[in-house]
Protein backbone atom coordinates (compact mmCIF):
# COMPACT_ATOMS: atom_id res chain seq x y z
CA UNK A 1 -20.57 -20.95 0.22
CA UNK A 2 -20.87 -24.91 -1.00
CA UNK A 3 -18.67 -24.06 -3.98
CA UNK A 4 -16.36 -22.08 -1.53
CA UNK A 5 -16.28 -24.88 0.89
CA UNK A 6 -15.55 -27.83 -1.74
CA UNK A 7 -12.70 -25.22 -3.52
CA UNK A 8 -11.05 -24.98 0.75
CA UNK A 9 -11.41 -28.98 0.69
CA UNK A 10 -9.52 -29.61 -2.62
CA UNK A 11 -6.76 -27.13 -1.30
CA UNK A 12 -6.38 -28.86 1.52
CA UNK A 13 -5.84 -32.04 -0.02
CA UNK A 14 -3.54 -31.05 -2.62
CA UNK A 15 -2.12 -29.78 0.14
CA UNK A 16 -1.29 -32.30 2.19
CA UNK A 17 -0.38 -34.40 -0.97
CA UNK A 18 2.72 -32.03 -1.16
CA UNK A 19 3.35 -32.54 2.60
CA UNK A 20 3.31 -36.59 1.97
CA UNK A 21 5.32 -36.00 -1.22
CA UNK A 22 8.18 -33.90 0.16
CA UNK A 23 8.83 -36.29 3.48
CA UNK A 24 9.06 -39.31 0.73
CA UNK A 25 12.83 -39.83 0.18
CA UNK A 26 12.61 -40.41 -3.17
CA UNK A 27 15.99 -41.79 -4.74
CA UNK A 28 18.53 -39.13 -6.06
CA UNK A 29 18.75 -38.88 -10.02
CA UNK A 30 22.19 -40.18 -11.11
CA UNK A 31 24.39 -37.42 -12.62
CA UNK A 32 25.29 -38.22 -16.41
CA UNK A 33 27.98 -35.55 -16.45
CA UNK A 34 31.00 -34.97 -15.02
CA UNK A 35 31.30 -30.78 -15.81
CA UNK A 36 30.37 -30.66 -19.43
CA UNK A 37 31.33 -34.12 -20.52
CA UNK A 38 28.52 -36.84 -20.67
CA UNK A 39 30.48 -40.13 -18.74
CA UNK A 40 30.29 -42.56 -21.08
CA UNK A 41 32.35 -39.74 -23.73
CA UNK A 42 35.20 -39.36 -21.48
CA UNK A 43 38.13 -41.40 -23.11
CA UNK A 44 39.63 -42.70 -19.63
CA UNK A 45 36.51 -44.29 -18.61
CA UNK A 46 35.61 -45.72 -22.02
CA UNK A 47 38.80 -47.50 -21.32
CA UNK A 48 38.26 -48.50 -17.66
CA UNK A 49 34.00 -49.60 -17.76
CA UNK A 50 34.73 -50.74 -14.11
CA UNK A 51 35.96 -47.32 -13.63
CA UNK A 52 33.38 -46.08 -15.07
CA UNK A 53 30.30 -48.26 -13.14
CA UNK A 54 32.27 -46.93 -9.86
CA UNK A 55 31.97 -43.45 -11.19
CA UNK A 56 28.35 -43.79 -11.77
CA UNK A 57 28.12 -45.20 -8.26
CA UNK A 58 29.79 -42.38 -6.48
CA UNK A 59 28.01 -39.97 -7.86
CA UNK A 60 24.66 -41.27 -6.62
CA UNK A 61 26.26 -40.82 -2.95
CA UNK A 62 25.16 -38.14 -1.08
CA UNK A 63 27.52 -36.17 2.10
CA UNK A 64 25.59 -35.55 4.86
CA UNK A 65 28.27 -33.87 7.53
CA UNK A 66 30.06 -31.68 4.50
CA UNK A 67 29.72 -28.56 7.10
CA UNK A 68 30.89 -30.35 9.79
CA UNK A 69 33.41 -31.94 8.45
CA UNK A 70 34.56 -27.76 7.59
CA UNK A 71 34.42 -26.27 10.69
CA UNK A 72 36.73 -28.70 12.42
CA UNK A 73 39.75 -27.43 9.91
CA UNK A 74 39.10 -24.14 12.10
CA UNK A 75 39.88 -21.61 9.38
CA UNK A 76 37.17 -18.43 10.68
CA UNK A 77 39.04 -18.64 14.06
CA UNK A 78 42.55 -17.18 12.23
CA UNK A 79 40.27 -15.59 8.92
CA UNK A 80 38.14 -13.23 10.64
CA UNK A 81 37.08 -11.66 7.22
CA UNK A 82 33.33 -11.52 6.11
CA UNK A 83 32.17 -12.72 3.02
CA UNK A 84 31.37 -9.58 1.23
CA UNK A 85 33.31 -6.73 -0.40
CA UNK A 86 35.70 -5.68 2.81
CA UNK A 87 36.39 -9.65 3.44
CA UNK A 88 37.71 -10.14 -0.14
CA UNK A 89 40.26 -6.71 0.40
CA UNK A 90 41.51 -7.77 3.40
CA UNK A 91 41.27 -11.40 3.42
CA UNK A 92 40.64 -12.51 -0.09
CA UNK A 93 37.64 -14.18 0.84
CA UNK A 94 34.83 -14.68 -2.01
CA UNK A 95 32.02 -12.76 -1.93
CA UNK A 96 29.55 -14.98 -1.25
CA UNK A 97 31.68 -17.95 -0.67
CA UNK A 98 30.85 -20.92 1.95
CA UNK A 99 34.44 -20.58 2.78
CA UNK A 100 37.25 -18.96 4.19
CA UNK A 101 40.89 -18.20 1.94
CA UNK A 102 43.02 -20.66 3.91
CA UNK A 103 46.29 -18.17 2.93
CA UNK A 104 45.17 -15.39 4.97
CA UNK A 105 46.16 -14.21 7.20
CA UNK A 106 49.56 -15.05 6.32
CA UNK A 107 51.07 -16.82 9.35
CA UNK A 108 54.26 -14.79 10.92
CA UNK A 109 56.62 -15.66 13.42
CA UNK A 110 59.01 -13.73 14.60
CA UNK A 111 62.74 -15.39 15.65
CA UNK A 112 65.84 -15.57 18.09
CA UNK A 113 67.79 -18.03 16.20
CA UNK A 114 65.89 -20.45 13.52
CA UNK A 115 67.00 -23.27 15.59
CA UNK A 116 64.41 -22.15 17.99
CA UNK A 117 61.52 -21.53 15.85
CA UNK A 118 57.94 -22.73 16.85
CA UNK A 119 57.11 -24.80 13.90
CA UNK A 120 60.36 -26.57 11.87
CA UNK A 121 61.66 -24.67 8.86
CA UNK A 122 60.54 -26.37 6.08
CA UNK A 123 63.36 -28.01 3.67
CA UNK A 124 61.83 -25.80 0.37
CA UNK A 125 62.58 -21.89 0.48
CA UNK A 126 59.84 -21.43 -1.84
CA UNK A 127 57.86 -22.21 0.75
CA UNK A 128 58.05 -19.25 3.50
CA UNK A 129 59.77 -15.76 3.09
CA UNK A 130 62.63 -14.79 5.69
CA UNK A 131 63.24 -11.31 6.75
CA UNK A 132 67.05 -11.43 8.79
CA UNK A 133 66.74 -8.23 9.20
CA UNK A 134 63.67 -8.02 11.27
CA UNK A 135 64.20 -12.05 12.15
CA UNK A 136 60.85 -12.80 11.10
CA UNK A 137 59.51 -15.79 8.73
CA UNK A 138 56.24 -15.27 6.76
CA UNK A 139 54.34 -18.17 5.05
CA UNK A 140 51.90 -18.33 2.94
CA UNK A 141 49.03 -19.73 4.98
CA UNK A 142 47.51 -19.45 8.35
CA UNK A 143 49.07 -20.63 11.23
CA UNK A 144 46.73 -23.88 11.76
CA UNK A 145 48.20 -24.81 7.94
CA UNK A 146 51.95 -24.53 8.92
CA UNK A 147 51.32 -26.42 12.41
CA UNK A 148 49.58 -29.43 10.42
CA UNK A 149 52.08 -29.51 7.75
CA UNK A 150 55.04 -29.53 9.93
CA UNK A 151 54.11 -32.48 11.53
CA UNK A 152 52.75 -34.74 8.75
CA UNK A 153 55.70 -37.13 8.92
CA UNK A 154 54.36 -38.49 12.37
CA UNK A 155 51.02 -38.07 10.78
CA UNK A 156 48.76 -41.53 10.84
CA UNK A 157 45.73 -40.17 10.07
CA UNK A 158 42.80 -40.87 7.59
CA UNK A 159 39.50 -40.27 6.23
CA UNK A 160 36.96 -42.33 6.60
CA UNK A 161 33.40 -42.35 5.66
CA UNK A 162 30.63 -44.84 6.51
CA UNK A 163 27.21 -45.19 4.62
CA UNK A 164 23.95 -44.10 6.83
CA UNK A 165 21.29 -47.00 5.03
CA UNK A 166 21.41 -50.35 2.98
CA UNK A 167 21.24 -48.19 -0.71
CA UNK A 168 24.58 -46.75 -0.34
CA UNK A 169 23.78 -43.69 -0.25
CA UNK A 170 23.66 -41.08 2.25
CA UNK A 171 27.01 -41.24 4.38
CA UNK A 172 29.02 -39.64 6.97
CA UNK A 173 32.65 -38.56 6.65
CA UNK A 174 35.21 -38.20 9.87
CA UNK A 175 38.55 -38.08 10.89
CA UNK A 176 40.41 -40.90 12.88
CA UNK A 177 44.37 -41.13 14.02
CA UNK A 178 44.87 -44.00 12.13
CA UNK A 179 43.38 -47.01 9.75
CA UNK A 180 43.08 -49.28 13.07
CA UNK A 181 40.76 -46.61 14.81
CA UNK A 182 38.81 -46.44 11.80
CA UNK A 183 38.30 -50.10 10.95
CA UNK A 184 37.69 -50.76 14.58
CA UNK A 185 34.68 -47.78 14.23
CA UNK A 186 33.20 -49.71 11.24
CA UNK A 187 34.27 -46.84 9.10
CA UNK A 188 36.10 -47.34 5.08
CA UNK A 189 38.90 -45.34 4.30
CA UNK A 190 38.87 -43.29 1.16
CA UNK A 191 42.39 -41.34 1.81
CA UNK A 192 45.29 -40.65 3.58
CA UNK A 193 45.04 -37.25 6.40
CA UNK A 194 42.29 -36.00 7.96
CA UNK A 195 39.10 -35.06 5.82
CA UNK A 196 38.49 -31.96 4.47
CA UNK A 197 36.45 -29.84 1.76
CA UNK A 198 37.41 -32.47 -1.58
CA UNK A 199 36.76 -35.89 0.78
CA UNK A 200 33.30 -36.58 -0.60
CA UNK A 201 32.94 -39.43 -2.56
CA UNK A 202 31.56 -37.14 -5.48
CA UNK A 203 34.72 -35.31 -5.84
CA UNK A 204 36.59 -38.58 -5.86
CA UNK A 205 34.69 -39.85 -9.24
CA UNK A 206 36.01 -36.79 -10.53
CA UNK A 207 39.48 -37.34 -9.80
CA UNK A 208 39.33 -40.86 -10.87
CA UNK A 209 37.49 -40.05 -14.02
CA UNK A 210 39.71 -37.30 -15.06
CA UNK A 211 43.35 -38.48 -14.44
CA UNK A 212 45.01 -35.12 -15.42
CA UNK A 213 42.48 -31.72 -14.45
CA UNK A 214 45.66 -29.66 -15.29
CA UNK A 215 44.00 -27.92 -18.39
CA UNK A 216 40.64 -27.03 -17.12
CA UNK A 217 41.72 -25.73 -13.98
CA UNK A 218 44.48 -23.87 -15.63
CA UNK A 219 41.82 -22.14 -18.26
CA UNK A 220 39.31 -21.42 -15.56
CA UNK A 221 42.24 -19.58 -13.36
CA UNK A 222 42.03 -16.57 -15.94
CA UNK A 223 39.01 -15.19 -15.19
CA UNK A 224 39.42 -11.75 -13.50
CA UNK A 225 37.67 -12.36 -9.96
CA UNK A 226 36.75 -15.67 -7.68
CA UNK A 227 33.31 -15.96 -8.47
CA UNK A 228 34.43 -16.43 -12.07
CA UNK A 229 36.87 -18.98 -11.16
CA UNK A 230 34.23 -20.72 -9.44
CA UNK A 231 31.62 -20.66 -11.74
CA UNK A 232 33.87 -21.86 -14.71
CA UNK A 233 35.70 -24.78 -12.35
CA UNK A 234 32.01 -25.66 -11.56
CA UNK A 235 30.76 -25.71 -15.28
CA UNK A 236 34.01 -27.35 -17.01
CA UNK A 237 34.46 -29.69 -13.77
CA UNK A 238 31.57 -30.31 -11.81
CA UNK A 239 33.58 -30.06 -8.35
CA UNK A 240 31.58 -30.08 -5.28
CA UNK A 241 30.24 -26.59 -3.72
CA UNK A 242 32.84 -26.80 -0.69
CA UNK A 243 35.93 -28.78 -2.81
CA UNK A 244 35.59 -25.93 -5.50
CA UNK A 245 36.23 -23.18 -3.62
CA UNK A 246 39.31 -24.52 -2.18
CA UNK A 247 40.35 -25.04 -6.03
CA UNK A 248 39.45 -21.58 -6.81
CA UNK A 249 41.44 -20.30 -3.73
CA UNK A 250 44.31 -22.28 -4.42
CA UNK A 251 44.51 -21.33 -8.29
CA UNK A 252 44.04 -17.56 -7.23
CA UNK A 253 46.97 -17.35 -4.74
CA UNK A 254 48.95 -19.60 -7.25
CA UNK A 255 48.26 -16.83 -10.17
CA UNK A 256 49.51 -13.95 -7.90
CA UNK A 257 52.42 -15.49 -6.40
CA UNK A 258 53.81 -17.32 -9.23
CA UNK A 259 52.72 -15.41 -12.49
CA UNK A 260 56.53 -13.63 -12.77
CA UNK A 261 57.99 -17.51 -12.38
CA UNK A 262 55.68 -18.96 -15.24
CA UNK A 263 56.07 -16.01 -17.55
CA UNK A 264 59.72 -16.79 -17.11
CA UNK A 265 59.53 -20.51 -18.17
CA UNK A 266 56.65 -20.59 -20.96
CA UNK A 267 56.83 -16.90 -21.90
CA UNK A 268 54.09 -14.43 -21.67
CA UNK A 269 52.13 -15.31 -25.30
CA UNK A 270 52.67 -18.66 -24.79
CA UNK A 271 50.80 -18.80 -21.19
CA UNK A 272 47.55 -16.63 -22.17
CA UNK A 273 47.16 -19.16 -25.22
CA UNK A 274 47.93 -22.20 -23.02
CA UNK A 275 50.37 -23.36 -25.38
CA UNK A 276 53.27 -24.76 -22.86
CA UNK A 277 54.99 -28.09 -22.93
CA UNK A 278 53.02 -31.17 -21.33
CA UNK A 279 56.17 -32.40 -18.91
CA UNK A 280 56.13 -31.26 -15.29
CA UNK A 281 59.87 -32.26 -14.54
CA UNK A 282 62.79 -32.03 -15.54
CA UNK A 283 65.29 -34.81 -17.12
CA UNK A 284 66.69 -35.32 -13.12
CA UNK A 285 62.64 -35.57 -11.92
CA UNK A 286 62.92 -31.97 -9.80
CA UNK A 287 59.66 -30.42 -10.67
CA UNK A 288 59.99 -27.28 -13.27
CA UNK A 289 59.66 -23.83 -11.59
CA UNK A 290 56.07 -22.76 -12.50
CA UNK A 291 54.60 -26.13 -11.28
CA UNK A 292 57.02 -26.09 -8.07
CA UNK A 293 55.90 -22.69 -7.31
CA UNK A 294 52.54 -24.01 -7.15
CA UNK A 295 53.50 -27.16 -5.22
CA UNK A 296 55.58 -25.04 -2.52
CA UNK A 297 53.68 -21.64 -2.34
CA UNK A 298 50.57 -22.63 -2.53
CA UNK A 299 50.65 -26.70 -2.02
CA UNK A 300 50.29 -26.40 1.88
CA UNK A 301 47.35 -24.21 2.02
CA UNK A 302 45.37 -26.39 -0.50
CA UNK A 303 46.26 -29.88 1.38
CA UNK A 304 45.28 -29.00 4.11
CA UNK A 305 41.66 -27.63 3.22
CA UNK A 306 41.07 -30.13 0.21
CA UNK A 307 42.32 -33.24 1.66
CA UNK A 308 41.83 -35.10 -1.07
CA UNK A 309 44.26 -35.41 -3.38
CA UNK A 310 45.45 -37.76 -6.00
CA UNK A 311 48.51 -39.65 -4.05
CA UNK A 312 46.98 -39.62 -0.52
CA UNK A 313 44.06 -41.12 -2.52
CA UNK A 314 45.72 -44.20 -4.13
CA UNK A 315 45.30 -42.41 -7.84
CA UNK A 316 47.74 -41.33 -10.02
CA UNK A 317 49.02 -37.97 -11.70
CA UNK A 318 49.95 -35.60 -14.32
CA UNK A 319 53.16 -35.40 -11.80
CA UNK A 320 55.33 -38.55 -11.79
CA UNK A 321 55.19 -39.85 -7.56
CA UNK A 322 57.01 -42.11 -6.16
CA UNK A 323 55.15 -45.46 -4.67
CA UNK A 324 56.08 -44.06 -1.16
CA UNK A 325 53.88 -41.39 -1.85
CA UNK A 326 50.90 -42.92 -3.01
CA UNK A 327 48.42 -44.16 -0.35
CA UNK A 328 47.07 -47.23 -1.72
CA UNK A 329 43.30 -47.76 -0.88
CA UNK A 330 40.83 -49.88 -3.16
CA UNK A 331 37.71 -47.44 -4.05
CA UNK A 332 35.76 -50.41 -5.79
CA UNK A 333 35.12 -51.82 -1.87
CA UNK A 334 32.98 -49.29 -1.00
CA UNK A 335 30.31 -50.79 -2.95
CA UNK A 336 28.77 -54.60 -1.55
CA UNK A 337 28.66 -55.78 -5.59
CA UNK A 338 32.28 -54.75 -6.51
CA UNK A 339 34.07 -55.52 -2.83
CA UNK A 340 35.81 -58.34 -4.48
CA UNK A 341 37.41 -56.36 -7.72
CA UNK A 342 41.16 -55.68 -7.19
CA UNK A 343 42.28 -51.59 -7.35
CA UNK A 344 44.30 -50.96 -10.66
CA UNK A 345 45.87 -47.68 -11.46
């Protein structure tokens, strides 16, 4: 019993040394890698080392509302699919994934005359398909997608995030109607638009450390099903849980709907070997058919779930943009040591 009794006290202390340890918050180990690259080895940021210190940096932050921050782009109320085996046949939902295919259900409204359609036309046919027949216009999102994109002209809106303790750490993201209302909140702004599944700071050091993700994301879009995708875009990227879904989504409805149009320009051989010419326009700047299928057909679906992009984030990209089109925000003033470097791009 005294041997017993002396084993029951030791347990209990180890015990509760487990309890004290686990409701320490101990400081987050930095990620070294950005997919399967180390960050010192990738050539852009050897170039940039301020770059590269406010990579390190952003990867040491941590999201605390990334659910929230989901839910209020209110794709399960139009995708009703589960995420198992029936959800990806009907809806194209991974199995397994945290969430929902933003192109299904395909949004369809049906007309009198198109000068009295719900949502304005857009100006790009590639972008919906018209039926005069039946007077009905399908595009290739849901419904909330084609509402928010037709009115992004009159669109002031931003994301803003705002750190939760002194380290610089844990932070909340959220929405506002424009800069004022988030500057007047005590909030930073990190893009242009409302947040979304690619707004956390983590998947912003990725963008900024890897100007052009055209090649990975192109070689991981071959694999047969989504969980593939995702596994391979998480491996040779390092995306976030949420943004890399919506990368996988957007790559998978890009591969079925514009697979006839890129065997077209680059040829069948010359597309499964990934051997196809670097420029994305043409000599007059219009965007080349593969990549403008991509930017039309599946564009609007993935801005509105990612958020984040390159031009709504101040950055620059494989596609040439006008300075209209880039949102111009200084990342280095998130952090109190580097609020005084100037943004260069």
């Amino acid at each position: 019993m005294i041997i017993n009794y002396g084993m029951e006290i030791r347990f209990k202390f180890f015990l509760s040394l487990l309890l004290l340890s686990a409701s320490i918050h101990l400081p987050l180990k930095a990620e070294s890698k950005i997919g399967q690259l180390k960050i010192e080895s990738i050539p852009f940021l050897k170039k940039n080392p301020k770059k590269m210190k406010l990579v390190k940096k952003l990867l040491k932050t941590n999201l605390k509302n990334g659910q929230e921050i989901y839910k209020e782009l209110n794709l399960d109320k139009e995708n009703k699919g589960k995420f198992n085996l029936m959800g990806r046949i009907r809806f194209v939902n991974g199995v397994g994934f945290k969430t929902k295919n933003p192109y299904f259900p395909r949004y369809v409204e049906k007309y009198q005359t198109l000068s009295s359609l719900r949502y304005p036309l857009p100006k790009k046919e590639e972008e919906y398909e018209i039926d005069r027949e039946k007077k009905t216009i399908t595009y290739y999102n849901q419904e909330v997608i084609t509402k928010w994109f037709s009115g992004l002209k009159s669109d002031n809106s931003v994301c803003a995030f705002k750190f939760l303790g002194n380290d610089e750490r844990d932070y909340n993201l959220r929405s506002f109607k424009s800069p004022k209302e988030a500057e007047k909140a005590g909030y930073t702004i990190t893009h242009r638009y409302k947040c979304g599944t690619c707004s956390s700071l983590k998947d912003l050091a990725i963008y900024i450390a890897m100007p052009d993700l055209t090649d990975p994301v192109r070689n991981c879009s071959k694999k047969l099903t989504l969980n593939m995708t995702k596994k391979c875009l998480i491996k040779d990227v390092g995306f976030s849980e949420y943004c890399v879904e919506s990368w996988t989504y957007n790559s998978d409805h890009t591969k079925k709907r514009c697979i006839g149009t890129c065997i077209k320009q680059y040829g069948l051989i010359n597309l499964i070997t990934n051997n196809m010419e670097k420029a994305n326009v043409d000599k007059d700047g219009n965007l080349k058919p593969c990549i403008a299928c991509d930017e039309y057909k599946s564009g609007p679906g993935f801005k509105y779930t990612a958020a984040r992009t390159r031009r709504w984030s101040g950055l620059k990209s494989a596609i040439p943009r006008s300075k209209d089109e880039i949102f111009q925000v200084n990342h280095f003033k998130y952090f109190r040591e580097m609020k005084n470097w100037k943004w260069f791009d």
